[in-house]
PDB file of N, CA and C in Angstrom:
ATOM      1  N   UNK A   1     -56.996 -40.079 -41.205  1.00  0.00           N
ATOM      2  CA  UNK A   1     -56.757 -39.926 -39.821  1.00  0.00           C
ATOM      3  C   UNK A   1     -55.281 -40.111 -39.484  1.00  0.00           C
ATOM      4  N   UNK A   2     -54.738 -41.076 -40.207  1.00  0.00           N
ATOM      5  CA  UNK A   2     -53.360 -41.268 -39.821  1.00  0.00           C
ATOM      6  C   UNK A   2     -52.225 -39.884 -40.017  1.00  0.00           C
ATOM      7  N   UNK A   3     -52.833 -39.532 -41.739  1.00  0.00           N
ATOM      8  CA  UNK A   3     -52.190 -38.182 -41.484  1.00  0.00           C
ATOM      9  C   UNK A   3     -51.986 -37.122 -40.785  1.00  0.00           C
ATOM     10  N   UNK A   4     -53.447 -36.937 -39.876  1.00  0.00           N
ATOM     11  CA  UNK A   4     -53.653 -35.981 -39.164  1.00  0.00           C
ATOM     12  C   UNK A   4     -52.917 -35.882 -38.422  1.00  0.00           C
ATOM     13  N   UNK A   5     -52.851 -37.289 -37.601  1.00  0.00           N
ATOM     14  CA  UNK A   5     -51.896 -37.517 -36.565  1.00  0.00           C
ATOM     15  C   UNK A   5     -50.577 -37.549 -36.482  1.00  0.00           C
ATOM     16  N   UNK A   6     -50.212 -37.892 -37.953  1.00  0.00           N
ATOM     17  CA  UNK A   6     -48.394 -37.371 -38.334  1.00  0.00           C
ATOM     18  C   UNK A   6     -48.261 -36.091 -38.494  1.00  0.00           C
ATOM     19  N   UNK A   7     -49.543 -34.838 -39.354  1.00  0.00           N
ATOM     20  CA  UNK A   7     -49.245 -33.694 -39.160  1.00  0.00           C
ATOM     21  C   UNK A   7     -49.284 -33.163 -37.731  1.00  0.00           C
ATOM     22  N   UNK A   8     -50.186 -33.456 -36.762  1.00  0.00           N
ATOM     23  CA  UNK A   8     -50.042 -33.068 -35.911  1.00  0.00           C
ATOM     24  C   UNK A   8     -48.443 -33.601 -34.605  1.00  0.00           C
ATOM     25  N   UNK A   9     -48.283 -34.585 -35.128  1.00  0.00           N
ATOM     26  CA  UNK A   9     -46.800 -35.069 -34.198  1.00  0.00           C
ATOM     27  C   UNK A   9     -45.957 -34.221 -34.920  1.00  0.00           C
ATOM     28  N   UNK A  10     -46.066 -34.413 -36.128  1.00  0.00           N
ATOM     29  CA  UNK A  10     -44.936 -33.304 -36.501  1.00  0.00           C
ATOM     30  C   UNK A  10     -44.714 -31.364 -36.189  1.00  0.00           C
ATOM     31  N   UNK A  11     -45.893 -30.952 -36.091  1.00  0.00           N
ATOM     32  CA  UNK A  11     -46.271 -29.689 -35.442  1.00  0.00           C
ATOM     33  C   UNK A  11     -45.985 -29.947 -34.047  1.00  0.00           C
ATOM     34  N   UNK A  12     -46.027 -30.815 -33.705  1.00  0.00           N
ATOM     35  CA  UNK A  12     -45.526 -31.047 -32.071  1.00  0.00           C
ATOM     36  C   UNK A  12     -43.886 -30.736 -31.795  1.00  0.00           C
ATOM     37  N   UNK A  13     -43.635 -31.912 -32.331  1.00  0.00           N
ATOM     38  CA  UNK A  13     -42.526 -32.003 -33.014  1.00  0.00           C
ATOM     39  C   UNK A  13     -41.246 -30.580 -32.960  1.00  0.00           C
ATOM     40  N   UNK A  14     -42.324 -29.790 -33.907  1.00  0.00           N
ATOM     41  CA  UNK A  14     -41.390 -28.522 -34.171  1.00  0.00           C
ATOM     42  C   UNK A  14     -41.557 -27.921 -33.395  1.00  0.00           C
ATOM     43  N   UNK A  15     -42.656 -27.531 -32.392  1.00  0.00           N
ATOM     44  CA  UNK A  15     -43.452 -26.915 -31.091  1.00  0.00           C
ATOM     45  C   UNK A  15     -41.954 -27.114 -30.312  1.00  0.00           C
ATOM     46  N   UNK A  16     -42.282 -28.492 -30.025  1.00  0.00           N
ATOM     47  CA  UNK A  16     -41.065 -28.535 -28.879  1.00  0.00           C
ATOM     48  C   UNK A  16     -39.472 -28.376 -29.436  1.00  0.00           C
ATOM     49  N   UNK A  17     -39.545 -28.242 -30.889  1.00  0.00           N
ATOM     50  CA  UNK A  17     -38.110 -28.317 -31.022  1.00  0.00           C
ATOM     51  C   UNK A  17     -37.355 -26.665 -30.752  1.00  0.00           C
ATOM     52  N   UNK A  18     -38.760 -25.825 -31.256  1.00  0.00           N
ATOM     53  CA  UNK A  18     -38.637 -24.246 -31.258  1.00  0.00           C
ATOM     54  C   UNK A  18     -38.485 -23.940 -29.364  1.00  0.00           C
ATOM     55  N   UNK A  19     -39.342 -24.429 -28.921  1.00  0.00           N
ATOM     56  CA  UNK A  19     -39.035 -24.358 -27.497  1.00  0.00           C
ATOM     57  C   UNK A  19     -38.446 -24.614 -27.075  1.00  0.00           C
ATOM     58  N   UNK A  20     -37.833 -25.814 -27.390  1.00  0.00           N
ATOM     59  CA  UNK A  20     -36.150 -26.202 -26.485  1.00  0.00           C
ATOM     60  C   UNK A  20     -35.043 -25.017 -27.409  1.00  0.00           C
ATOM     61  N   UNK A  21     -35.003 -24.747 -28.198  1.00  0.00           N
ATOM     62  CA  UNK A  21     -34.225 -23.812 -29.103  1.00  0.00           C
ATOM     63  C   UNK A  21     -34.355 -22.707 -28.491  1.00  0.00           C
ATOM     64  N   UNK A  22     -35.745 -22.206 -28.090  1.00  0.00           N
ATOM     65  CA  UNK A  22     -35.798 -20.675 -27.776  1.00  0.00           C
ATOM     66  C   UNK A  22     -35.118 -21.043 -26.273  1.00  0.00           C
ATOM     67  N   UNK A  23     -35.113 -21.888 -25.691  1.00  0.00           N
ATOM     68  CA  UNK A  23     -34.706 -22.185 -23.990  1.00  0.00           C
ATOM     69  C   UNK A  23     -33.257 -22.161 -23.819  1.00  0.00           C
ATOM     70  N   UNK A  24     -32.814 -22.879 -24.806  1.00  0.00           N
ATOM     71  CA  UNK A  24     -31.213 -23.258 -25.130  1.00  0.00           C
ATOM     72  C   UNK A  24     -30.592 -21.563 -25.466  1.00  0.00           C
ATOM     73  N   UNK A  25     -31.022 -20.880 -26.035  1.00  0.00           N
ATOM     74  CA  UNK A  25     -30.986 -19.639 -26.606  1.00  0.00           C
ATOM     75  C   UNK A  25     -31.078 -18.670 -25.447  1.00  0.00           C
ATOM     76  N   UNK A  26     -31.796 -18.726 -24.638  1.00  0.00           N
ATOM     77  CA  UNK A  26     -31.819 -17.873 -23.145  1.00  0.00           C
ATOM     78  C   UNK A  26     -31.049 -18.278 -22.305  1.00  0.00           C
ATOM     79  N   UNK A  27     -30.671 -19.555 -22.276  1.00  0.00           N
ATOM     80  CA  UNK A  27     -29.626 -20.216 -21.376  1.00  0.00           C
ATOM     81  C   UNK A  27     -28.558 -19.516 -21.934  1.00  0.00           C
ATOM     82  N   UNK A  28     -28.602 -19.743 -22.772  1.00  0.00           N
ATOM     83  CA  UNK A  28     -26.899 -19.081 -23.493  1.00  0.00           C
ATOM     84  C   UNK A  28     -26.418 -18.162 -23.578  1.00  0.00           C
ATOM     85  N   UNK A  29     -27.505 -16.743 -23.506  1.00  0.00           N
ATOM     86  CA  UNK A  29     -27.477 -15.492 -23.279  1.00  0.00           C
ATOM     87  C   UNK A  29     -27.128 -15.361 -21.907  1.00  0.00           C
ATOM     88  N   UNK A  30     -27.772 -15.876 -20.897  1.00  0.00           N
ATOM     89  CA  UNK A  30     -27.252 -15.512 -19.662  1.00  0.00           C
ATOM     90  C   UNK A  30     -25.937 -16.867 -19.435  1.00  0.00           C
ATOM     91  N   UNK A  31     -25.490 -17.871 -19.988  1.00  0.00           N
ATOM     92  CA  UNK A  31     -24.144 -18.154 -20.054  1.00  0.00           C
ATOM     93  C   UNK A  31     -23.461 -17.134 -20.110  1.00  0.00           C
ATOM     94  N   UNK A  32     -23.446 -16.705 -21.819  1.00  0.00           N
ATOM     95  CA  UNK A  32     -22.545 -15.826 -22.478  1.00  0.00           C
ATOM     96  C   UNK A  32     -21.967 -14.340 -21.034  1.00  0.00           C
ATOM     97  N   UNK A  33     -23.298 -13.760 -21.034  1.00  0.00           N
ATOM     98  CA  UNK A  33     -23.165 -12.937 -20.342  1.00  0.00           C
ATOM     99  C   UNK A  33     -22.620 -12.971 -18.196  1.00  0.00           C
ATOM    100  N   UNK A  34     -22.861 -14.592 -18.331  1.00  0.00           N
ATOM    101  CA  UNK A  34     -21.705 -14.467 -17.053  1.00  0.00           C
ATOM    102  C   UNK A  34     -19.973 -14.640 -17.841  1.00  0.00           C
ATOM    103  N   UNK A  35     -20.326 -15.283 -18.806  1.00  0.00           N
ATOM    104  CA  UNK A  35     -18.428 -15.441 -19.157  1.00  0.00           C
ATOM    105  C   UNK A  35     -17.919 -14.166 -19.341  1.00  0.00           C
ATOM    106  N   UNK A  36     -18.663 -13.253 -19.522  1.00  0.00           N
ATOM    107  CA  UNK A  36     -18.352 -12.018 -20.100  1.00  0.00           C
ATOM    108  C   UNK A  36     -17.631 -11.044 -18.831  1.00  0.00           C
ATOM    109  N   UNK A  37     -18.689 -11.094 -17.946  1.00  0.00           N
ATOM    110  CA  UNK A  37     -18.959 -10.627 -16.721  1.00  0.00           C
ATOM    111  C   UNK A  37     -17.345 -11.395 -15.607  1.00  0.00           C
ATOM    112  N   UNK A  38     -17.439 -12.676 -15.783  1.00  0.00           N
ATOM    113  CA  UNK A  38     -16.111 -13.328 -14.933  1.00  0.00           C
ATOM    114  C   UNK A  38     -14.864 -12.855 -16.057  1.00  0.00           C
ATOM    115  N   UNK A  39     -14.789 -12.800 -17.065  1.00  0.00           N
ATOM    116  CA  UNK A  39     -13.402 -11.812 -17.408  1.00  0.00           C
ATOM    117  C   UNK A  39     -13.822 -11.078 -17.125  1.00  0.00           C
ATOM    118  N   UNK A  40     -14.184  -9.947 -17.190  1.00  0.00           N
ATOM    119  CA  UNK A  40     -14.182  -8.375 -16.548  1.00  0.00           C
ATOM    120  C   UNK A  40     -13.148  -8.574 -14.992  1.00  0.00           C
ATOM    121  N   UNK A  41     -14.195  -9.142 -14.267  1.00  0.00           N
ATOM    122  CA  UNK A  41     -14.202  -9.701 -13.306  1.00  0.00           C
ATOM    123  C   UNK A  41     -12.277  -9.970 -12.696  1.00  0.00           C
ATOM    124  N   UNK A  42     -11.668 -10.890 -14.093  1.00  0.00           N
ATOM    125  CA  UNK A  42     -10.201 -11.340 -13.748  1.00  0.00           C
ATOM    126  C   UNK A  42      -9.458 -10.086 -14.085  1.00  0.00           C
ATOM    127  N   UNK A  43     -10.357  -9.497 -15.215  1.00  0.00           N
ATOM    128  CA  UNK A  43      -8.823  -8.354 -15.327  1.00  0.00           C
ATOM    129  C   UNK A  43      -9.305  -7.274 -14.116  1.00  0.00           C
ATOM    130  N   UNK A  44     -10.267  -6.870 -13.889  1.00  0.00           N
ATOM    131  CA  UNK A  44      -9.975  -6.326 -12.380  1.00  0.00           C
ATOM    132  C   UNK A  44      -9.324  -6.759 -11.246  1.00  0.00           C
ATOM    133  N   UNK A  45      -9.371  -8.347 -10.729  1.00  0.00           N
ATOM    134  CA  UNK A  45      -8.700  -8.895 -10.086  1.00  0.00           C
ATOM    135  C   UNK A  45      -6.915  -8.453 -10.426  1.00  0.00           C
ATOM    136  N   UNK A  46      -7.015  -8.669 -11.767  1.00  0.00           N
ATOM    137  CA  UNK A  46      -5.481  -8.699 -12.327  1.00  0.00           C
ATOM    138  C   UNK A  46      -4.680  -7.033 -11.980  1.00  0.00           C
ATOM    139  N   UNK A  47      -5.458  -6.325 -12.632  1.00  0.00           N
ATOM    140  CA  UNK A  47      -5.368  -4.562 -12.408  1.00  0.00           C
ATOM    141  C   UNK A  47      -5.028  -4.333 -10.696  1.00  0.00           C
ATOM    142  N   UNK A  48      -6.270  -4.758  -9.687  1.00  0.00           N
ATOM    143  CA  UNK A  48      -6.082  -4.752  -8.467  1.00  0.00           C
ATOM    144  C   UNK A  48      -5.045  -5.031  -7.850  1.00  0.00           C
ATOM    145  N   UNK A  49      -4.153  -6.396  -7.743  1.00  0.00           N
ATOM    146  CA  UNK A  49      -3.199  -7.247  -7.685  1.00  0.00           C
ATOM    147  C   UNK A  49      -1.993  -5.978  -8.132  1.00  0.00           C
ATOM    148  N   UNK A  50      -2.093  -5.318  -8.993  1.00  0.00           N
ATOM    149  CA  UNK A  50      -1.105  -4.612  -9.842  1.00  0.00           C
ATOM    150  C   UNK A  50      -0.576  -3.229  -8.678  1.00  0.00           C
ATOM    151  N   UNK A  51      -2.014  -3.066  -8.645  1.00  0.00           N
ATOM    152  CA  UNK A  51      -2.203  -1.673  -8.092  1.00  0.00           C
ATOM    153  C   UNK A  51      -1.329  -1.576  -6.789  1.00  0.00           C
ATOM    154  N   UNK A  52      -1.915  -3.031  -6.064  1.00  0.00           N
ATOM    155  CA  UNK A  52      -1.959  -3.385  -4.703  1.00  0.00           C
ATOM    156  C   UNK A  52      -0.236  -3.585  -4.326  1.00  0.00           C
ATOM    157  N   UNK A  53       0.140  -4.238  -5.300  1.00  0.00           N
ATOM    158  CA  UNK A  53       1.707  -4.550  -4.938  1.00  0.00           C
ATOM    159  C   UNK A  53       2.886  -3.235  -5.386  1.00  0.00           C
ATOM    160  N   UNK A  54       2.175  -2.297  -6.398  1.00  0.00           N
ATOM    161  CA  UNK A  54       2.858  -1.168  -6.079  1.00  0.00           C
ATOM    162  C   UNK A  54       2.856   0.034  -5.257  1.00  0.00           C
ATOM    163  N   UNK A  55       1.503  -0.013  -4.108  1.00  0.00           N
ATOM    164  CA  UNK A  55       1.127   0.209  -3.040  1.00  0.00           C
ATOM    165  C   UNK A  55       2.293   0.492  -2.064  1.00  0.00           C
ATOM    166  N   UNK A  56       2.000  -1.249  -2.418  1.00  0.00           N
ATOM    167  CA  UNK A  56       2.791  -1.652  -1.232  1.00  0.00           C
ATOM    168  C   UNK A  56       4.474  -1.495  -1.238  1.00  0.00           C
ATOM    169  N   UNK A  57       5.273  -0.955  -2.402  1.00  0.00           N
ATOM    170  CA  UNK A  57       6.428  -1.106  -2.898  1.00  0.00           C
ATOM    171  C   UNK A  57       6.590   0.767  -2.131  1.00  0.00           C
ATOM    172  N   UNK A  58       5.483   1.392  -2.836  1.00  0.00           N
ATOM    173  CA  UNK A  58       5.626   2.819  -2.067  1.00  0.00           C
ATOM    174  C   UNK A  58       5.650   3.284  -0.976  1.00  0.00           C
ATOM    175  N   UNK A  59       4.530   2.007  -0.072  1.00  0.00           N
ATOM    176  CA  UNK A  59       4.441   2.418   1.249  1.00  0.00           C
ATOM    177  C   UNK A  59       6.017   1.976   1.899  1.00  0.00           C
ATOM    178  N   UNK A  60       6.418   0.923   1.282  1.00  0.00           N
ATOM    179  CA  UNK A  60       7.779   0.431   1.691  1.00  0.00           C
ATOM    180  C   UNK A  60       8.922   1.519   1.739  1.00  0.00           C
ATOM    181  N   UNK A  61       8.898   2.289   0.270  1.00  0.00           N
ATOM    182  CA  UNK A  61       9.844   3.422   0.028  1.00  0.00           C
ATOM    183  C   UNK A  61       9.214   4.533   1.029  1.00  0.00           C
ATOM    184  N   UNK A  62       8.398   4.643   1.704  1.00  0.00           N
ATOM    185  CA  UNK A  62       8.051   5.807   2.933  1.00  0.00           C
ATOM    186  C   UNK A  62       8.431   5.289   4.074  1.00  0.00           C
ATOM    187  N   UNK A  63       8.181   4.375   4.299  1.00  0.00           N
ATOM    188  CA  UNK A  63       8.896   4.087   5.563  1.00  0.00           C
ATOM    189  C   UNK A  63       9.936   4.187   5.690  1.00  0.00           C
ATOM    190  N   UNK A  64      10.739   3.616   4.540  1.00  0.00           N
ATOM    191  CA  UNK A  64      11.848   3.793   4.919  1.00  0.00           C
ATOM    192  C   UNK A  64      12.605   5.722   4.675  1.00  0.00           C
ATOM    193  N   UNK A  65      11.932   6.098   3.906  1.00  0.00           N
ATOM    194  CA  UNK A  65      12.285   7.607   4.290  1.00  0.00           C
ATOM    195  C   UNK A  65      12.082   8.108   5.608  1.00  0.00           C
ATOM    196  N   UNK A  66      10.808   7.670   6.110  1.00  0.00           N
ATOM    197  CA  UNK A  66      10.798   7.782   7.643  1.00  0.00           C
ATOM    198  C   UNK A  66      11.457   7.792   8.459  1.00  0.00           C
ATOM    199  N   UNK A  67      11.680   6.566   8.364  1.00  0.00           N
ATOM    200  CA  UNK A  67      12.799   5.978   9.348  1.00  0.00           C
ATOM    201  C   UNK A  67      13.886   6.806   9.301  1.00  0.00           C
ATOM    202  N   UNK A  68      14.357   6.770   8.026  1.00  0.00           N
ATOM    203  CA  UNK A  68      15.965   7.866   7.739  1.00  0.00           C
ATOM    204  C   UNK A  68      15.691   9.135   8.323  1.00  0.00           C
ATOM    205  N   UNK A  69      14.396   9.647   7.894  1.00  0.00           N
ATOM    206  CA  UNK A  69      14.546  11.215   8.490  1.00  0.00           C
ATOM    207  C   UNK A  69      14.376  10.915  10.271  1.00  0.00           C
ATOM    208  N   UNK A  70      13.308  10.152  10.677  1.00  0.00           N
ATOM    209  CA  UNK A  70      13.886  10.125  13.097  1.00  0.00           C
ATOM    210  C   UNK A  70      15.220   9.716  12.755  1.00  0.00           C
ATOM    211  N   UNK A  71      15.740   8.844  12.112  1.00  0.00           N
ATOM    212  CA  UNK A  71      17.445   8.314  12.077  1.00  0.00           C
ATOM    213  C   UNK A  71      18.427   9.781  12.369  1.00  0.00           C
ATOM    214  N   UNK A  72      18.243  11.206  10.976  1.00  0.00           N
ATOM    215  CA  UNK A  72      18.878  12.184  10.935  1.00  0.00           C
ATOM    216  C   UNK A  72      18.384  12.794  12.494  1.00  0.00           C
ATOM    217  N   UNK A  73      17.250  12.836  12.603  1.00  0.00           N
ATOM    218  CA  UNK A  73      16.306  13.853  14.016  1.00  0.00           C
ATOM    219  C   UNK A  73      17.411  13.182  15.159  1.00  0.00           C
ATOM    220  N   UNK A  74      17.438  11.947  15.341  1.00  0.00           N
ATOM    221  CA  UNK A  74      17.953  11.375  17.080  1.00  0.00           C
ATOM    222  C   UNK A  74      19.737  11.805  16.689  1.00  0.00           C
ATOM    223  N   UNK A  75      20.016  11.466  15.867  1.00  0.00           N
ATOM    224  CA  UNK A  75      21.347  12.205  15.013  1.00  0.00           C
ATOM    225  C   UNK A  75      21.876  13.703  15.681  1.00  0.00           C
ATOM    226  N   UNK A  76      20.733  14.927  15.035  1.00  0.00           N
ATOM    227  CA  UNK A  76      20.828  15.918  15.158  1.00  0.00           C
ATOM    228  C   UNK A  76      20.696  16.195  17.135  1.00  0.00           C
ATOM    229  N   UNK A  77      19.643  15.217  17.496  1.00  0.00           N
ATOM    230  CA  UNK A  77      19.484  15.471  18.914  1.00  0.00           C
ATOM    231  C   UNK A  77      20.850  14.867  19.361  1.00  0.00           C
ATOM    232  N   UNK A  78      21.603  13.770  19.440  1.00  0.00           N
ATOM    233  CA  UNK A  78      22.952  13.675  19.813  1.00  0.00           C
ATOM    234  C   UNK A  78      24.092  14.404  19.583  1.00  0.00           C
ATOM    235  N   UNK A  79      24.262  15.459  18.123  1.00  0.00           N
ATOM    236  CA  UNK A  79      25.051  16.228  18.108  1.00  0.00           C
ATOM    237  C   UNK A  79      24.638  17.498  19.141  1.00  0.00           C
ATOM    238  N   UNK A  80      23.359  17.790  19.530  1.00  0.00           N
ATOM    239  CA  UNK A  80      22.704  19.131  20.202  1.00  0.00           C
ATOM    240  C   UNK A  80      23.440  18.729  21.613  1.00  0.00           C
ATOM    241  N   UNK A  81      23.194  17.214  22.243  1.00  0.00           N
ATOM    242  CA  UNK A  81      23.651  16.870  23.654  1.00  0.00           C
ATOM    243  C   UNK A  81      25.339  16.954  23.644  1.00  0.00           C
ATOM    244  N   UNK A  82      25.595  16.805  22.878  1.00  0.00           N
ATOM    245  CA  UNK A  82      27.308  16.514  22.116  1.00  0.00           C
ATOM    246  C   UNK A  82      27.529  17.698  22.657  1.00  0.00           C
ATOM    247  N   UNK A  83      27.337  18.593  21.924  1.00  0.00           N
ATOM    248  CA  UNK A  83      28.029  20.022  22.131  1.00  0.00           C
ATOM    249  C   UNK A  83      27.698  20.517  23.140  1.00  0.00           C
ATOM    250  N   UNK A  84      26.078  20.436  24.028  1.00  0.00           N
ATOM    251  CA  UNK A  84      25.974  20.873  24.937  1.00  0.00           C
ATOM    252  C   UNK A  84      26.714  20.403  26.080  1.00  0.00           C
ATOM    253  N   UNK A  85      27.522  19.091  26.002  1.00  0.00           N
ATOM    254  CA  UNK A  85      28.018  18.530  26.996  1.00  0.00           C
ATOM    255  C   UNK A  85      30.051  19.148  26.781  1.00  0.00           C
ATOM    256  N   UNK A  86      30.109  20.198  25.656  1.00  0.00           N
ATOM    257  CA  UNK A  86      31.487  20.138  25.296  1.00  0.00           C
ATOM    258  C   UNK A  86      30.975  21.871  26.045  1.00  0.00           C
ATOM    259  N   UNK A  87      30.025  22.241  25.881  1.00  0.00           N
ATOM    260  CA  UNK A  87      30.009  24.002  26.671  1.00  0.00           C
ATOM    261  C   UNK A  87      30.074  23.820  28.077  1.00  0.00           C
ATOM    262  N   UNK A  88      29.328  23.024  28.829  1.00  0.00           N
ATOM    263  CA  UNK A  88      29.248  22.812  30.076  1.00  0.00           C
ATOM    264  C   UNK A  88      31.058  22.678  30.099  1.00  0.00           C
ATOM    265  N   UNK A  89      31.362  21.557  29.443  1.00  0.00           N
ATOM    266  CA  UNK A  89      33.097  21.319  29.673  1.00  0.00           C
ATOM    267  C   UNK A  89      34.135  22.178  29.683  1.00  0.00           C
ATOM    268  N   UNK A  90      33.648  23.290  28.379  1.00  0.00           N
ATOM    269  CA  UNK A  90      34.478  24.489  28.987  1.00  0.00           C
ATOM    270  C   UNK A  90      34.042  25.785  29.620  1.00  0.00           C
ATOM    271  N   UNK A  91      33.102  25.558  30.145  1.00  0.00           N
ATOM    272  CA  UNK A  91      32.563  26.608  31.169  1.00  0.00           C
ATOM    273  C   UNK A  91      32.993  26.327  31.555  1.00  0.00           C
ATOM    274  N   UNK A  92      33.248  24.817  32.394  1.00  0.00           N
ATOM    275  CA  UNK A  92      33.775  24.601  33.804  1.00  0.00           C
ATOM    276  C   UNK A  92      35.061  24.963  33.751  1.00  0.00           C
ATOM    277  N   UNK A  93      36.007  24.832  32.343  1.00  0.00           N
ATOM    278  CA  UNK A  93      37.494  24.841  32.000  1.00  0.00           C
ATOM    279  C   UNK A  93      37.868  26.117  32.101  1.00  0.00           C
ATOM    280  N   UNK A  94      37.120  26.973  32.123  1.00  0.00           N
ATOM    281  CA  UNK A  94      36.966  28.469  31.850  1.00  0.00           C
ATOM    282  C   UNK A  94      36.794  29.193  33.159  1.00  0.00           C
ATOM    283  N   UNK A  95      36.063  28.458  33.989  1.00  0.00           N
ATOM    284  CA  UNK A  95      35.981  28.701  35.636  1.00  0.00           C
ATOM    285  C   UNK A  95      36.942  28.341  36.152  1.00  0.00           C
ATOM    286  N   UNK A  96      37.531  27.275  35.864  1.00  0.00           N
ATOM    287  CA  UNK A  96      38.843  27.035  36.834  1.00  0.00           C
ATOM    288  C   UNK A  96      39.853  27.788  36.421  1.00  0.00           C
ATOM    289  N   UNK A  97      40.180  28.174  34.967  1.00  0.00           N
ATOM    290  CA  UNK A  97      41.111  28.600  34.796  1.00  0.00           C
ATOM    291  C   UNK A  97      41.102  30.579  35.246  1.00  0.00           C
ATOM    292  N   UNK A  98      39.705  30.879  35.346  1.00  0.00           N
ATOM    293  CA  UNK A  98      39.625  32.002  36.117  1.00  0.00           C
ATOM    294  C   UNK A  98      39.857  32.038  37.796  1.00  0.00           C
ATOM    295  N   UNK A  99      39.761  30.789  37.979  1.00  0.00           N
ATOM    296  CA  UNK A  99      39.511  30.605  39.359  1.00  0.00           C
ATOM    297  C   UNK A  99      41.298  30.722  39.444  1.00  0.00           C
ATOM    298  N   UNK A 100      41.867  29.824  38.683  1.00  0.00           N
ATOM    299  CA  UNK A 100      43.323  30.128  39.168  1.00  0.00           C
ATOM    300  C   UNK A 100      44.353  31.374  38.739  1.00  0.00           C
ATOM    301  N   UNK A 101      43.423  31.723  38.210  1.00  0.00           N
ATOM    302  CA  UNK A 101      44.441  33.113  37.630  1.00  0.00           C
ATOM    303  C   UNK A 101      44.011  34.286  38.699  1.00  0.00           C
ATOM    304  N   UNK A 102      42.897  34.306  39.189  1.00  0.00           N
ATOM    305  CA  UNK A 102      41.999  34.920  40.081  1.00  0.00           C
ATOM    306  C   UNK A 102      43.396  34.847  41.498  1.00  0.00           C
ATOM    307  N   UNK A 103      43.822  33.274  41.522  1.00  0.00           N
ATOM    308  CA  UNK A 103      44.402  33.147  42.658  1.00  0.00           C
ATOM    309  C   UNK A 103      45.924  33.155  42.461  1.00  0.00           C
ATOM    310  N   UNK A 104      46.117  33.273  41.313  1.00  0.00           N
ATOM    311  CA  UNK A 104      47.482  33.580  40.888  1.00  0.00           C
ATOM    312  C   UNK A 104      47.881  35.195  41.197  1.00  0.00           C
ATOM    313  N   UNK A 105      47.027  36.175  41.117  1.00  0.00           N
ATOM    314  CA  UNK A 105      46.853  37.899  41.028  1.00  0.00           C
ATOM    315  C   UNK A 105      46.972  37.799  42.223  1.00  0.00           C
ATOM    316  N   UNK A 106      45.922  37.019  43.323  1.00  0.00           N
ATOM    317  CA  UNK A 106      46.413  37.443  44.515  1.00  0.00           C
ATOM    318  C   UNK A 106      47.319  37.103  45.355  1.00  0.00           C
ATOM    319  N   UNK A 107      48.124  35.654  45.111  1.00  0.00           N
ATOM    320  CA  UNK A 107      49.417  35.406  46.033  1.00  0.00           C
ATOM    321  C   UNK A 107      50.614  36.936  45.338  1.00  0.00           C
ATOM    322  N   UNK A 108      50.140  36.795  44.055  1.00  0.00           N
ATOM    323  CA  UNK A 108      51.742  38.013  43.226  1.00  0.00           C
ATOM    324  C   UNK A 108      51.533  39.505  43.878  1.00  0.00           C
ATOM    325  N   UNK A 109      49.730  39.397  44.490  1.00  0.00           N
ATOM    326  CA  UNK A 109      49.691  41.153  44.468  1.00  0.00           C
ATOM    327  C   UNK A 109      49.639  41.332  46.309  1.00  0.00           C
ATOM    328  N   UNK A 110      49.720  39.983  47.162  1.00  0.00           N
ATOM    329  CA  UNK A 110      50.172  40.220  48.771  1.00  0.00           C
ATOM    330  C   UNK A 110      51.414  39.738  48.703  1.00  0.00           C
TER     331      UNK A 110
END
């Protein structure tokens, strides 16, 4: 009887040792497979981060092309007012000086 009862503690024994083994063994698989999963995880973070700050380095280099090209546009619109304000100047320079030659012909021609 005594044996029975050591073979059977010992079949116990291994019962539970295989079961905590097979448990430890599923735990570890889904361990493994989150460690696996959180690197993936960082080098996307890492890649993203990468992506994101040369984004942002490009969107920087557009703006500022932007900016330069309304910079040339308000440019080009001040040279357009420029000159339009130098035709008006000699229209008018151009009127008076007809205006006095106009009145020069007629004191010389009464």
């Amino acid at each position: 009887m005594f044996s029975l009862t050591q073979k059977r503690r010992r079949e116990a024994i291994a019962a539970a040792t295989c079961l905590t083994e097979a448990l430890v063994d599923h735990l570890n698989v889904g361990v493994a497979q989150a460690y696996v999963n959180q690197r993936k995880l960082d080098h996307e973070v890492k890649t993203l981060q990468v992506q994101a700050s040369q984004f942002s380095k490009q969107t920087a280099q557009w703006i500022s092309m932007v900016e330069g090209f309304n910079q040339a546009l308000k440019e080009i619109g001040d040279v357009e007012n420029w000159a339009r304000s130098i035709e008006m100047d000699m229209r008018t320079i151009a009127t008076a000086l007809e205006y006095v030659h106009k009145g020069q012909l007629q004191t010389t021609c009464s």
